[in-house]
PDB file of N, CA and C in Angstrom:
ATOM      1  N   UNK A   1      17.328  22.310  -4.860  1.00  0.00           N
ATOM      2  CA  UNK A   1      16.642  21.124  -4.380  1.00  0.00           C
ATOM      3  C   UNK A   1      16.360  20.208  -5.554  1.00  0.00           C
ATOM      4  N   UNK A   2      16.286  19.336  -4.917  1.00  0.00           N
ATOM      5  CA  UNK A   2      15.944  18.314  -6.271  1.00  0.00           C
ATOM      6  C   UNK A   2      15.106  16.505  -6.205  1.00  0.00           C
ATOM      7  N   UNK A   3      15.720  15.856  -6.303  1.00  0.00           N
ATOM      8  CA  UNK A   3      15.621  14.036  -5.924  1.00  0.00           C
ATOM      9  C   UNK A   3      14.224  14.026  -6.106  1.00  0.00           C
ATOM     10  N   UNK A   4      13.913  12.650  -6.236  1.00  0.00           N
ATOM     11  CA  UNK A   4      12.489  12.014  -6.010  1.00  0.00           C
ATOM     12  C   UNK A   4      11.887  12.270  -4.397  1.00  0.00           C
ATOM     13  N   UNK A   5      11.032  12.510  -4.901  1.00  0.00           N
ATOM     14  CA  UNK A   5       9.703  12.577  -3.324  1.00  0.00           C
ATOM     15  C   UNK A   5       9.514  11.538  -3.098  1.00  0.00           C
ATOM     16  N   UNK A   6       9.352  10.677  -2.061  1.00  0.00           N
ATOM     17  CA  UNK A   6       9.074   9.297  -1.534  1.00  0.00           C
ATOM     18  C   UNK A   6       8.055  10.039  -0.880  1.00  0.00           C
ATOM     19  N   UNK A   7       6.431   9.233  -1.086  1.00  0.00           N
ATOM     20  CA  UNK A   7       5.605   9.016  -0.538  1.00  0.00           C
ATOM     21  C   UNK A   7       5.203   7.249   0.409  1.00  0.00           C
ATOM     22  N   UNK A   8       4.307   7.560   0.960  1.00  0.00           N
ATOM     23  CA  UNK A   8       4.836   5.534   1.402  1.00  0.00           C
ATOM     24  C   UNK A   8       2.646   5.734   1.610  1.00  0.00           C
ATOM     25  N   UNK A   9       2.238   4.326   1.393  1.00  0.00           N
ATOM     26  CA  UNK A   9       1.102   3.734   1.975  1.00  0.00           C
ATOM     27  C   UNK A   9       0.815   3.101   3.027  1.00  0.00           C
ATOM     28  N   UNK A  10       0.494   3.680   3.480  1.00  0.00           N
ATOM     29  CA  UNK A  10       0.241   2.978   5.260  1.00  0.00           C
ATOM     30  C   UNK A  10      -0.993   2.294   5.938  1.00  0.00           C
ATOM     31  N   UNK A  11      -0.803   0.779   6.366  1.00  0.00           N
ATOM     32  CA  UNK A  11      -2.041   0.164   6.971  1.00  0.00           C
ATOM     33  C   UNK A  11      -2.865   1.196   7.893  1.00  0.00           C
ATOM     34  N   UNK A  12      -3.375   1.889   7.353  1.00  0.00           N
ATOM     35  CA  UNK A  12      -5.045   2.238   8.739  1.00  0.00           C
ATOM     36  C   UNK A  12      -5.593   1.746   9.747  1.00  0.00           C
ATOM     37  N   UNK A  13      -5.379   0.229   9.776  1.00  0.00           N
ATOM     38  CA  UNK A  13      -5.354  -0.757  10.363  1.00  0.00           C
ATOM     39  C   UNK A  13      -4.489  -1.764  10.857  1.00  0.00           C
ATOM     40  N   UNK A  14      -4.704  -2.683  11.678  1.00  0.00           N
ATOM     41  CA  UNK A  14      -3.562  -3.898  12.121  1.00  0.00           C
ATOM     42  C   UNK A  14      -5.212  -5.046  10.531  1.00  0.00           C
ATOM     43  N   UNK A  15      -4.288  -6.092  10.450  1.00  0.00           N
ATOM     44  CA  UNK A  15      -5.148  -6.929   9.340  1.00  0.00           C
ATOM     45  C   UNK A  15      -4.039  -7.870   8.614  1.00  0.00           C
ATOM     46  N   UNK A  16      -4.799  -8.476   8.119  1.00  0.00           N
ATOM     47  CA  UNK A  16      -4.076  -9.701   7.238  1.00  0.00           C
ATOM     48  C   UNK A  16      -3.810  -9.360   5.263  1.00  0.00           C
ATOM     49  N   UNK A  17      -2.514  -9.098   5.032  1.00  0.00           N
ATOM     50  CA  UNK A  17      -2.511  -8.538   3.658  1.00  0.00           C
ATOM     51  C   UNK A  17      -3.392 -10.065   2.834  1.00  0.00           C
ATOM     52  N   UNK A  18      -4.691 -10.049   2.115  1.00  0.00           N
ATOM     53  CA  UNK A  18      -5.421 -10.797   1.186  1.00  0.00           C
ATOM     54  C   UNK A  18      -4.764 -10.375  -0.131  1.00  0.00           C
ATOM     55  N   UNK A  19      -4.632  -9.605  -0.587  1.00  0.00           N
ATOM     56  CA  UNK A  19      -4.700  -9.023  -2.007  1.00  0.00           C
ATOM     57  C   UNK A  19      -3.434  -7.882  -2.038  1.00  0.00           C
ATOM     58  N   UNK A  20      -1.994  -7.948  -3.222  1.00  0.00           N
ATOM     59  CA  UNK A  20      -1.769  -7.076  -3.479  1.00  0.00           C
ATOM     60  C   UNK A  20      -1.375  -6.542  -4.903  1.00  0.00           C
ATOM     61  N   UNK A  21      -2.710  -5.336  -5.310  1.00  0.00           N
ATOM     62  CA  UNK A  21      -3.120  -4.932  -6.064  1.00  0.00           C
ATOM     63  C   UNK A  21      -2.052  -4.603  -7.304  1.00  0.00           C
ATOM     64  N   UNK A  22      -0.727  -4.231  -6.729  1.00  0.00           N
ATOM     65  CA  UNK A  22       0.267  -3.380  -7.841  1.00  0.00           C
ATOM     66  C   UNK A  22       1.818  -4.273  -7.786  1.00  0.00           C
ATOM     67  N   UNK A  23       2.507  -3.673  -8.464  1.00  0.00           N
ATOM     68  CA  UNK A  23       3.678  -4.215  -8.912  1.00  0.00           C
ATOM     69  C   UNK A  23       5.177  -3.234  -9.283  1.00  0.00           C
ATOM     70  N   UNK A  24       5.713  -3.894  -8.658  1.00  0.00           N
ATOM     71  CA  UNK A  24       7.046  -2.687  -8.559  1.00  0.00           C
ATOM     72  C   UNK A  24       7.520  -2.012 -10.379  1.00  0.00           C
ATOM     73  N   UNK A  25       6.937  -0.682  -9.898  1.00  0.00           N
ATOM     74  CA  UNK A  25       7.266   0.573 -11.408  1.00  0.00           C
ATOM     75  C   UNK A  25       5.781   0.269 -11.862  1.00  0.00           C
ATOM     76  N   UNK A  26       4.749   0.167 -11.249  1.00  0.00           N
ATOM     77  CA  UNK A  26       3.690   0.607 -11.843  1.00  0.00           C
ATOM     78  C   UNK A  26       3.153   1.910 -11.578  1.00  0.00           C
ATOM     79  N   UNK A  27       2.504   2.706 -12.338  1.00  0.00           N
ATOM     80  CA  UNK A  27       2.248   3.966 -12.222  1.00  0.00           C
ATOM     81  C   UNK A  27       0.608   4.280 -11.814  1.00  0.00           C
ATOM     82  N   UNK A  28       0.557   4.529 -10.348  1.00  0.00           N
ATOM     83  CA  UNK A  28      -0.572   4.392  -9.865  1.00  0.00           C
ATOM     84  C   UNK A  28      -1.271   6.399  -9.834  1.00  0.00           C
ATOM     85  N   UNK A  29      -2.557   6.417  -9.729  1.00  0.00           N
ATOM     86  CA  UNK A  29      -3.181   7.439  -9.382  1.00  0.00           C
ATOM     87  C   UNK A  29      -3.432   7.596  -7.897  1.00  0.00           C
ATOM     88  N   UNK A  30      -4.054   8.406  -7.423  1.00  0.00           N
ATOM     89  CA  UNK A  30      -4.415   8.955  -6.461  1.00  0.00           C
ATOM     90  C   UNK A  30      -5.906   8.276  -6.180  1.00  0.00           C
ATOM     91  N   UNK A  31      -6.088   7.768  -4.656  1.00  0.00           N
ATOM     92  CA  UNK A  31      -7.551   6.846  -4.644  1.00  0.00           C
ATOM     93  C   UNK A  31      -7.141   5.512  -5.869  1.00  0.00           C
ATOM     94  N   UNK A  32      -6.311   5.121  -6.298  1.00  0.00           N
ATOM     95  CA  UNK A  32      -6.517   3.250  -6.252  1.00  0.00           C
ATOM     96  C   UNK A  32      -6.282   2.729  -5.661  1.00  0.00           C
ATOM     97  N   UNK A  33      -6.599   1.421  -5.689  1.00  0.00           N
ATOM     98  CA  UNK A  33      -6.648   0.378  -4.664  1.00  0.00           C
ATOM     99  C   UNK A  33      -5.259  -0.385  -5.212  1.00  0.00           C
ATOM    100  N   UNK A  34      -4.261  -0.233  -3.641  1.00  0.00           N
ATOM    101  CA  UNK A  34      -2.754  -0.660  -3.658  1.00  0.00           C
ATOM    102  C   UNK A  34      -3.179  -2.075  -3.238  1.00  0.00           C
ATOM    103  N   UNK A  35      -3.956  -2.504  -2.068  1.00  0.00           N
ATOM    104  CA  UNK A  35      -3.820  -3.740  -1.278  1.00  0.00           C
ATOM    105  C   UNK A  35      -4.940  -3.553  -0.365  1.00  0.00           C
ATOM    106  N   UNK A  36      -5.459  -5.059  -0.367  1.00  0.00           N
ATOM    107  CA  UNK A  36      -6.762  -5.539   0.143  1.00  0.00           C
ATOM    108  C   UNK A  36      -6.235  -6.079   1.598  1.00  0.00           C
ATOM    109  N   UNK A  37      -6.910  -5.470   2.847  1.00  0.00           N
ATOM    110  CA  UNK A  37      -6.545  -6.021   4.124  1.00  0.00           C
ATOM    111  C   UNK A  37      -7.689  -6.800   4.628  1.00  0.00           C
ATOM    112  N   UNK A  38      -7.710  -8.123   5.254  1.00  0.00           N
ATOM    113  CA  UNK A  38      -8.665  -8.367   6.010  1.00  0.00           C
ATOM    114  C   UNK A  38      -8.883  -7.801   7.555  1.00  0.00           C
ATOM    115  N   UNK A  39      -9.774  -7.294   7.813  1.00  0.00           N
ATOM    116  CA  UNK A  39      -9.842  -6.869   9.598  1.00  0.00           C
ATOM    117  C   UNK A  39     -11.479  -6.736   9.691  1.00  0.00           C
ATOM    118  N   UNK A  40     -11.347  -7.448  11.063  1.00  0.00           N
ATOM    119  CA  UNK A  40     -13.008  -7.578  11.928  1.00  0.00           C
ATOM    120  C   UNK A  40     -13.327  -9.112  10.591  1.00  0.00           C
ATOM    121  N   UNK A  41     -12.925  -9.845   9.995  1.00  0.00           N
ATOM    122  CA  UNK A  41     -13.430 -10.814   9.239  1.00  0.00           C
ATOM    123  C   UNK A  41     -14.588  -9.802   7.888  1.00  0.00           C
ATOM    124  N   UNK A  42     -13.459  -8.363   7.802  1.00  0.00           N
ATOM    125  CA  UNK A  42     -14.280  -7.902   6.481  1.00  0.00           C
ATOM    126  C   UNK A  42     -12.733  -7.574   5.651  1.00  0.00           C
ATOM    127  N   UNK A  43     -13.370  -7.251   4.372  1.00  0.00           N
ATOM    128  CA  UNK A  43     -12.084  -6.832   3.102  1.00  0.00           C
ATOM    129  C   UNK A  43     -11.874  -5.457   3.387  1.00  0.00           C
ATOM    130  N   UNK A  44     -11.337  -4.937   3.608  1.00  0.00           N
ATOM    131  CA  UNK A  44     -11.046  -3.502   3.553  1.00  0.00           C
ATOM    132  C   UNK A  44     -10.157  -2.871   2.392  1.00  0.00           C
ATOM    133  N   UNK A  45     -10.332  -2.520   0.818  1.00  0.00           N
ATOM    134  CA  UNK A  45      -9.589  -1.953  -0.126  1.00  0.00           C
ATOM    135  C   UNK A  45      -8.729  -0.407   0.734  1.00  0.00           C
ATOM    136  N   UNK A  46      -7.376  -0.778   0.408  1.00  0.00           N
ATOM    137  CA  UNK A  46      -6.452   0.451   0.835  1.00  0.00           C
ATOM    138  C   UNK A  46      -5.868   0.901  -0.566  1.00  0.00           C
ATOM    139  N   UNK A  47      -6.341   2.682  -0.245  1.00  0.00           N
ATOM    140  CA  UNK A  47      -6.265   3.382  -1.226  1.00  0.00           C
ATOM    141  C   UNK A  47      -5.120   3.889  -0.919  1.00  0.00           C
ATOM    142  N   UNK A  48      -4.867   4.600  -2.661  1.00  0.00           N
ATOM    143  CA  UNK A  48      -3.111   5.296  -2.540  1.00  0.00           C
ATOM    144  C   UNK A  48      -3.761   7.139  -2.401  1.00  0.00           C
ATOM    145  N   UNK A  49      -3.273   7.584  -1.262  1.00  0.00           N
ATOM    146  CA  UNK A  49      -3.544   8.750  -1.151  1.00  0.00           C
ATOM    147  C   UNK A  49      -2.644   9.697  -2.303  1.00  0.00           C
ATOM    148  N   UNK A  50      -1.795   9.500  -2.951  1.00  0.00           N
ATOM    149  CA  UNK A  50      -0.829   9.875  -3.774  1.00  0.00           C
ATOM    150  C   UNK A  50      -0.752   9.114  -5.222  1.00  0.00           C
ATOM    151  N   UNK A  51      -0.661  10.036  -6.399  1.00  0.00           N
ATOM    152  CA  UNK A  51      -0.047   9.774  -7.245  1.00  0.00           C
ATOM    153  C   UNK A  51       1.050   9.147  -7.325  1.00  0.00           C
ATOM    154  N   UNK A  52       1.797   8.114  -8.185  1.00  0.00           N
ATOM    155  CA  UNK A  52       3.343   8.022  -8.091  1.00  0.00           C
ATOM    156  C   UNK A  52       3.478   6.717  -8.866  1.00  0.00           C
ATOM    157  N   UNK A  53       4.772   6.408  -8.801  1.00  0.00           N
ATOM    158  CA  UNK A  53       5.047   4.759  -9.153  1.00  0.00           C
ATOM    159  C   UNK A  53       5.909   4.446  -8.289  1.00  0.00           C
ATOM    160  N   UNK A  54       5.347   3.000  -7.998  1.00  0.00           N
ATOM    161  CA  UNK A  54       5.505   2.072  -6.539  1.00  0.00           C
ATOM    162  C   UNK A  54       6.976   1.701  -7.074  1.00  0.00           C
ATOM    163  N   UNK A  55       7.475   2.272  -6.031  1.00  0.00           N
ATOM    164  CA  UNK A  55       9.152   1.935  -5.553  1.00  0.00           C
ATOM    165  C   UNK A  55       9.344   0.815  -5.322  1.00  0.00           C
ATOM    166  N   UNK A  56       8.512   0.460  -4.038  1.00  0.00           N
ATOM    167  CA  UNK A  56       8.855  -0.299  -3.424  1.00  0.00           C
ATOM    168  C   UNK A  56       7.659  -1.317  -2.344  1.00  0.00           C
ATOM    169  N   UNK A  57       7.201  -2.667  -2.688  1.00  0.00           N
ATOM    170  CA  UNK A  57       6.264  -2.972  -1.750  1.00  0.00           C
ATOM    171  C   UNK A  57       7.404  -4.089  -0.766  1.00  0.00           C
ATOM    172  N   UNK A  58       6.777  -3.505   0.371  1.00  0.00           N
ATOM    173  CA  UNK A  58       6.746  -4.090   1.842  1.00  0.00           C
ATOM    174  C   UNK A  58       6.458  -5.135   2.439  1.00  0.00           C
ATOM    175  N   UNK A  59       5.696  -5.272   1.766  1.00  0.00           N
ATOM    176  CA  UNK A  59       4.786  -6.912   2.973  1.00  0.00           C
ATOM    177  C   UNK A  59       4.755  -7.937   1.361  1.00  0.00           C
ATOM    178  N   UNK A  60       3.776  -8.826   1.910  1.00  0.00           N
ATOM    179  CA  UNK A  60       3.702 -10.089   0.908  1.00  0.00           C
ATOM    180  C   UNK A  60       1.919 -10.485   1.397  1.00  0.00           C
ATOM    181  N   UNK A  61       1.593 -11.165   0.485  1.00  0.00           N
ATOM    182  CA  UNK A  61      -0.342 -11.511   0.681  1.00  0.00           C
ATOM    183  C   UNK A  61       0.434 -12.729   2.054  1.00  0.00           C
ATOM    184  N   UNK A  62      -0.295 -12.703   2.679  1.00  0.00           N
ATOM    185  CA  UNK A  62      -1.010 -13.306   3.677  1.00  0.00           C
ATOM    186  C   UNK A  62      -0.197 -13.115   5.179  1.00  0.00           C
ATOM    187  N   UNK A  63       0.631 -12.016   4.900  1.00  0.00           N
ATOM    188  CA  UNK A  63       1.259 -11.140   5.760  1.00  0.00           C
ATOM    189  C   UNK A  63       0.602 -10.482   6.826  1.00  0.00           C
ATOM    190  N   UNK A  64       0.406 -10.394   8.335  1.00  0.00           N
ATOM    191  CA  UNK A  64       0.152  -9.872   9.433  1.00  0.00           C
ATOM    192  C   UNK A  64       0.581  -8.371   9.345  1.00  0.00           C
ATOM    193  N   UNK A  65      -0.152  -7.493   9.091  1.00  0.00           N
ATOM    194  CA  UNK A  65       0.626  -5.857   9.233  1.00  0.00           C
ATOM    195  C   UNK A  65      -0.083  -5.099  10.461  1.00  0.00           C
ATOM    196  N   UNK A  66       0.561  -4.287  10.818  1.00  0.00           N
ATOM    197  CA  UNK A  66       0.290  -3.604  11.999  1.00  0.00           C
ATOM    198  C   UNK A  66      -0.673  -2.030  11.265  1.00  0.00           C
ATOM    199  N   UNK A  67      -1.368  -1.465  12.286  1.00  0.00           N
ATOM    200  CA  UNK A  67      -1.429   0.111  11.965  1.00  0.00           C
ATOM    201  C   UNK A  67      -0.357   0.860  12.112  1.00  0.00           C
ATOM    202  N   UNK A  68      -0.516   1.443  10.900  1.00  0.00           N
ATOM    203  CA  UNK A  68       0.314   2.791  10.358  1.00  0.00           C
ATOM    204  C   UNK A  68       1.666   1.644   9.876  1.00  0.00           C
ATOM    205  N   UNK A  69       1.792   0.655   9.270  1.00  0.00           N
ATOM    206  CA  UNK A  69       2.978   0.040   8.997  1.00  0.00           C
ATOM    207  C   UNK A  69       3.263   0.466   7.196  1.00  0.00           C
ATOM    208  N   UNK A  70       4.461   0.944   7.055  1.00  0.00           N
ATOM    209  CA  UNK A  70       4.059   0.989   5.646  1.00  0.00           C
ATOM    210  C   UNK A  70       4.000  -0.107   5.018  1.00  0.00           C
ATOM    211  N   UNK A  71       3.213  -0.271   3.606  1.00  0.00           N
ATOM    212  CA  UNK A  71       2.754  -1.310   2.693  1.00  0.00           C
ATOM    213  C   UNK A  71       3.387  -0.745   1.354  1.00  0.00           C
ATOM    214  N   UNK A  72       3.758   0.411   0.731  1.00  0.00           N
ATOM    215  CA  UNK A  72       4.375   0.211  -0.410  1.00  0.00           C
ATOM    216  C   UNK A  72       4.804   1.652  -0.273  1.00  0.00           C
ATOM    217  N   UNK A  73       6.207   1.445  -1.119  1.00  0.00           N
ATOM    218  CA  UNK A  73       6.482   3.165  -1.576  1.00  0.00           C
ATOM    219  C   UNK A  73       6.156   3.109  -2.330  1.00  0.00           C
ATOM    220  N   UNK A  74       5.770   4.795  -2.688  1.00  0.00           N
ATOM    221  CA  UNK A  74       6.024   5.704  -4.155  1.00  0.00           C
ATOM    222  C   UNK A  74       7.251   6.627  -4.358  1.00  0.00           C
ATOM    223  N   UNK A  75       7.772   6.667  -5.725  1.00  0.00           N
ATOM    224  CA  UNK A  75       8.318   7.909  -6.200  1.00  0.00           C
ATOM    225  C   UNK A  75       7.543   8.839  -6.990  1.00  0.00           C
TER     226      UNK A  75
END
């Protein structure tokens, strides 16, 4: 066995992307803040449940995302 593990970050929520926190090949921890969603007219910080460096982000700031949509990979 072998290859990179793809982990992905996923909206918790439906919300409006305000803020995004990281940048493709940055090397994030576990619990930082990837991207700021607005929902109910509050900020909601979305954490990276995973270690890794972001592959790949998904959406763009002021982007409409759904729940459970992914918002960024990791390797």
């Amino acid at each position: 066995m072998g290859g990179n593990k793809l982990a992905e970050v996923r909206a918790p929520m439906g919300g409006k992307v305000i803020k995004i926190a990281v940048k493709v090949g940055d090397k994030i921890n576990a619990d930082d803040e990837v991207v700021v969603l607005e929902a109910m007219k509050m900020e909601m910080p979305i954490l990276s449940e995973e270690g890794g460096t972001v592959a790949e982000i998904k959406i763009e700031a002021g982007q409409t995302v759904e729940a459970d949509q992914v918002l960024i990979v990791l390797s």
